[in-house]
Protein backbone atom coordinates (compact mmCIF):
# COMPACT_ATOMS: atom_id res chain seq x y z
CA UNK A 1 0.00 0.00 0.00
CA UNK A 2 0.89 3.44 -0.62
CA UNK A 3 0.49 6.78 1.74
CA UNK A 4 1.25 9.89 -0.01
CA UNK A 5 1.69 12.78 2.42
CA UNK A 6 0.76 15.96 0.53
CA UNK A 7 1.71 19.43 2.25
CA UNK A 8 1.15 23.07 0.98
CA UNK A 9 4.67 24.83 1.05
CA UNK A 10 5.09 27.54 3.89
CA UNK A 11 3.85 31.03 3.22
CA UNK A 12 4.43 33.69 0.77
CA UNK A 13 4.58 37.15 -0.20
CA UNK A 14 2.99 35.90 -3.31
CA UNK A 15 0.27 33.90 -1.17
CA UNK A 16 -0.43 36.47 0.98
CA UNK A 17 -1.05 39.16 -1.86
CA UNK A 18 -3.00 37.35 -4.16
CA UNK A 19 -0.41 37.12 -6.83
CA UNK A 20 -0.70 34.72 -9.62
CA UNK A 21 2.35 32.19 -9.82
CA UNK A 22 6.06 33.20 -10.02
CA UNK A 23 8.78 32.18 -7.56
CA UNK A 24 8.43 34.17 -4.33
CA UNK A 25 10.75 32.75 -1.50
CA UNK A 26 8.87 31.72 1.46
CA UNK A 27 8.04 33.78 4.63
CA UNK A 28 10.96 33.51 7.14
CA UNK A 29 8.03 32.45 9.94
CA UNK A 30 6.38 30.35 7.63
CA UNK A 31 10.00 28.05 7.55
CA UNK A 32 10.05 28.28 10.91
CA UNK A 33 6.46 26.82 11.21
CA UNK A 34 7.75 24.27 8.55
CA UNK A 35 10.28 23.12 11.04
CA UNK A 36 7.88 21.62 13.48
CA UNK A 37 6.16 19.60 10.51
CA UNK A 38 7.93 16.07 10.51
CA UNK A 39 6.91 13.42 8.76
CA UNK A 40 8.68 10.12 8.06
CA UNK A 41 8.82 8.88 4.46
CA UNK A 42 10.36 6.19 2.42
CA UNK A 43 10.56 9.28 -0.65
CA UNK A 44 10.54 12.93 -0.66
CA UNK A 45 8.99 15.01 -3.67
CA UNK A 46 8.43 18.64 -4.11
CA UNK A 47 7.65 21.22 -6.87
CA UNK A 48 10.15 23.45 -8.36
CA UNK A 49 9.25 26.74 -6.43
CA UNK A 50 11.75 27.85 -4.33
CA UNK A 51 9.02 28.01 -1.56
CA UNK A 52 8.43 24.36 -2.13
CA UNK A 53 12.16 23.08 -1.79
CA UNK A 54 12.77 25.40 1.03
CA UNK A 55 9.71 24.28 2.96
CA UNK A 56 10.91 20.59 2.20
CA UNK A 57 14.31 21.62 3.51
CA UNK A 58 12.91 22.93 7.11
CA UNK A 59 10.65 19.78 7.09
CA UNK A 60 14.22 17.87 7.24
CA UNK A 61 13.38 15.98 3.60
CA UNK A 62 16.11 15.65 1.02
CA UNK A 63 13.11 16.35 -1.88
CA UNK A 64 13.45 15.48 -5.35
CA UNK A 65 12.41 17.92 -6.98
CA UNK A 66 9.91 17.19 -10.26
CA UNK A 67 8.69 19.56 -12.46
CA UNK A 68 5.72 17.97 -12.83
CA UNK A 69 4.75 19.04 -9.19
CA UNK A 70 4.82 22.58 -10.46
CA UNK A 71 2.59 25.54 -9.50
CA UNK A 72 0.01 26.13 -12.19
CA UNK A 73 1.57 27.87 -15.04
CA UNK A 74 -0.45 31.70 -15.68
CA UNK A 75 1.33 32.69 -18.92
CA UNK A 76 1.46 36.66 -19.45
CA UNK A 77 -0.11 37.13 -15.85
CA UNK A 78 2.38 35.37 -13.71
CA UNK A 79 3.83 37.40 -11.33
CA UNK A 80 1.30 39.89 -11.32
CA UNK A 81 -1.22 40.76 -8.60
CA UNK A 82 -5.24 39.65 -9.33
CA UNK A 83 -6.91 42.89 -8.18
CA UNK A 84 -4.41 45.09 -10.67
CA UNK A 85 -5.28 42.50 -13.61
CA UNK A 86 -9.08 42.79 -12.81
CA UNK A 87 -8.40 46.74 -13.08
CA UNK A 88 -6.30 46.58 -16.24
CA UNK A 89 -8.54 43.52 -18.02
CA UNK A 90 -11.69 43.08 -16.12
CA UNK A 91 -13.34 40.94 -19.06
CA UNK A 92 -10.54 38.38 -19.83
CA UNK A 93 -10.45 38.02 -15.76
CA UNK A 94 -13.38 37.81 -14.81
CA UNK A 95 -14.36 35.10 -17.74
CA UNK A 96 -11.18 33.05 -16.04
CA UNK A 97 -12.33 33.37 -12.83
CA UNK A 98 -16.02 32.06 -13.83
CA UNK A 99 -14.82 29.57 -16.45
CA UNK A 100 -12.09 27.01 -15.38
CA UNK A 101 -11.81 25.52 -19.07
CA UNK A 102 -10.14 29.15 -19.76
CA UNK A 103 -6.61 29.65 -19.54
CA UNK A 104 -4.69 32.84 -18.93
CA UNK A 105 -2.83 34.42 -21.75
CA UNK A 106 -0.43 31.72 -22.50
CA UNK A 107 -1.00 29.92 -19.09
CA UNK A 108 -2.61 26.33 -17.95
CA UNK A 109 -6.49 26.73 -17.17
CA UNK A 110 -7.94 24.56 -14.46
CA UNK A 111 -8.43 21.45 -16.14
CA UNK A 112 -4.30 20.75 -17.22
CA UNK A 113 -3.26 21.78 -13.51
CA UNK A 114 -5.81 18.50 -12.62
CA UNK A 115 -4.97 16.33 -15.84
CA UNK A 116 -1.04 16.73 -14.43
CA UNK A 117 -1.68 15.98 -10.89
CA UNK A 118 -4.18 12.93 -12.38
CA UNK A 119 -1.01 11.77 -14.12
CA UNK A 120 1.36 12.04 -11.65
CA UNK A 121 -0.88 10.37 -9.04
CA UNK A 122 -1.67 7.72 -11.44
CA UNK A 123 2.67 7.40 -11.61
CA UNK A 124 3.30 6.69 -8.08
CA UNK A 125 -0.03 4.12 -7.98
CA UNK A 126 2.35 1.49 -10.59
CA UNK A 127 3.26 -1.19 -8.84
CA UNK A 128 6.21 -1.89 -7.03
CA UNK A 129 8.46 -4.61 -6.66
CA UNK A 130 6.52 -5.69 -3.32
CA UNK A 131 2.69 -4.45 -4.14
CA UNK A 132 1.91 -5.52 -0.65
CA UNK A 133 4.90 -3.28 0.65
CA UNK A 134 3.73 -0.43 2.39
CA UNK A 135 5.50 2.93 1.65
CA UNK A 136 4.84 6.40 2.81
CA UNK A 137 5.98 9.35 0.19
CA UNK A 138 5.79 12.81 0.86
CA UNK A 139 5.58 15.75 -1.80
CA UNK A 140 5.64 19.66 -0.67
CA UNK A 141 3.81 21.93 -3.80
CA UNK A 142 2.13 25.02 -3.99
CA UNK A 143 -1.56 25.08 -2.72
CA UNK A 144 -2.88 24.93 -6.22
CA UNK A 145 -1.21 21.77 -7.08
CA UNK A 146 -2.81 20.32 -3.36
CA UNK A 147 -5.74 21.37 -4.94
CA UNK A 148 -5.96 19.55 -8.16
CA UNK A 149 -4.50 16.75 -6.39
CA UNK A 150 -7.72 16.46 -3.90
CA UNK A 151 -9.95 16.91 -7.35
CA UNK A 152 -8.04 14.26 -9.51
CA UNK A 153 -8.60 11.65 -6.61
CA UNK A 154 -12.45 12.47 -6.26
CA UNK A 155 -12.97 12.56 -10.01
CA UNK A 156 -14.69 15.98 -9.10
CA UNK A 157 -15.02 18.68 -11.85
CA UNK A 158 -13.14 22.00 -12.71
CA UNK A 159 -15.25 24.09 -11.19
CA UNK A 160 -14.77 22.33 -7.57
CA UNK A 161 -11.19 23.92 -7.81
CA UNK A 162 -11.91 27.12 -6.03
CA UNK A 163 -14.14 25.57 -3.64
CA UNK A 164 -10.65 23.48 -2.00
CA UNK A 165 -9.47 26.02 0.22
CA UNK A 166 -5.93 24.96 1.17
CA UNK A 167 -3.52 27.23 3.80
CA UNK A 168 0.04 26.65 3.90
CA UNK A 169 1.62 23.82 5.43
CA UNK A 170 -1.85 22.21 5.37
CA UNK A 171 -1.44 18.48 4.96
CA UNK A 172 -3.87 15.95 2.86
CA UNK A 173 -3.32 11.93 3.33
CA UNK A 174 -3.75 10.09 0.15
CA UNK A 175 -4.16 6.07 0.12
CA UNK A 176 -3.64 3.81 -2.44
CA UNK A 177 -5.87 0.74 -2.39
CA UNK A 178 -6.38 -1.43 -4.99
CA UNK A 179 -5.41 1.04 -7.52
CA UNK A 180 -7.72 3.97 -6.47
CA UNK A 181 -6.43 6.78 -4.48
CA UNK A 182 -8.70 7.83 -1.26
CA UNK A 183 -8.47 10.63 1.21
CA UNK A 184 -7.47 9.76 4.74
CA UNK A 185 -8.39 12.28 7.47
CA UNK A 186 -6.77 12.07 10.58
């Protein structure tokens, strides 16, 4: 059996302000919240943000980091805050905000951040050499990639997305039984 251990990376400026994507580093007190947060596993993932490897550091993990773990990519607006893109382009934003098939200019919309955390879910589920082995990995990624995660493994649609509120360093359980991934609340 497999236990994935999925926790948001610590705080950001970029978090805390509403702004879409980038690489902010993470708050100095949110790393030192990160430090209490230990958790044993057999393998250590995280996304490519430097909030994500940092937060992995202060956990005590030795992550590998994998791409695929990424934030959700927002094209021309990454980097930029939401309220000054609702000032500057209040149609385009307000149509992504209601439709989650709709991508930002040149960005991911709400459906390939799920279809990549399907996929990489549906990775770790292959077998291993000992199926009935029981191994515990842990992956730190941005709240948005937590997110899709939690849709992908309840088959839920798009438009659940926004309705997943999930705070940093908030952790989600995953089990793998029989080939289907459930969530475990503890």
């Amino acid at each position: 059996m497999t236990v994935l251990r999925l926790v948001a990376h610590a705080l950001t400026p970029g978090l805390r302000g509403l702004v879409l994507g980038g690489d902010p580093e993470p708050d100095r007190a949110g790393l030192e919240a990160a430090r209490s947060v230990r958790i044993e596993a057999d393998a250590a993932y995280c996304g490519p943000e430097p909030a994500a490897v940092k937060t992995a550091e202060a956990m005590g993990l030795s992550p590998i980091v994998d791409p695929a773990l990424r934030d959700r990519y927002y094209g021309d607006w990454t980097g930029r805050d939401l309220e000054e893109l609702l000032t500057v382009d209040p149609e385009r934003v307000s149509a992504w905000l209601e439709r989650p098939h709709t991508a930002p200019p040149g960005g991911e919309t709400e459906n390939d951040l799920i279809t990549r955390s399907a996929n990489w879910l549906a990775d770790l589920a292959k077998p291993t050499e000992s199926p009935e082995e029981r191994r515990t990995v842990v992956a730190v990624v941005h709240p948005s990639v937590v997110r899709g995660m939690v849709l992908a493994a309840l088959d839920a649609p798009a438009e659940s997305l926004r309705r997943v509120d999930v705070r940093p360093l908030a952790t989600v359980t995953f089990s793998l039984h029989a080939g289907s991934w459930s969530l475990a609340f503890h």
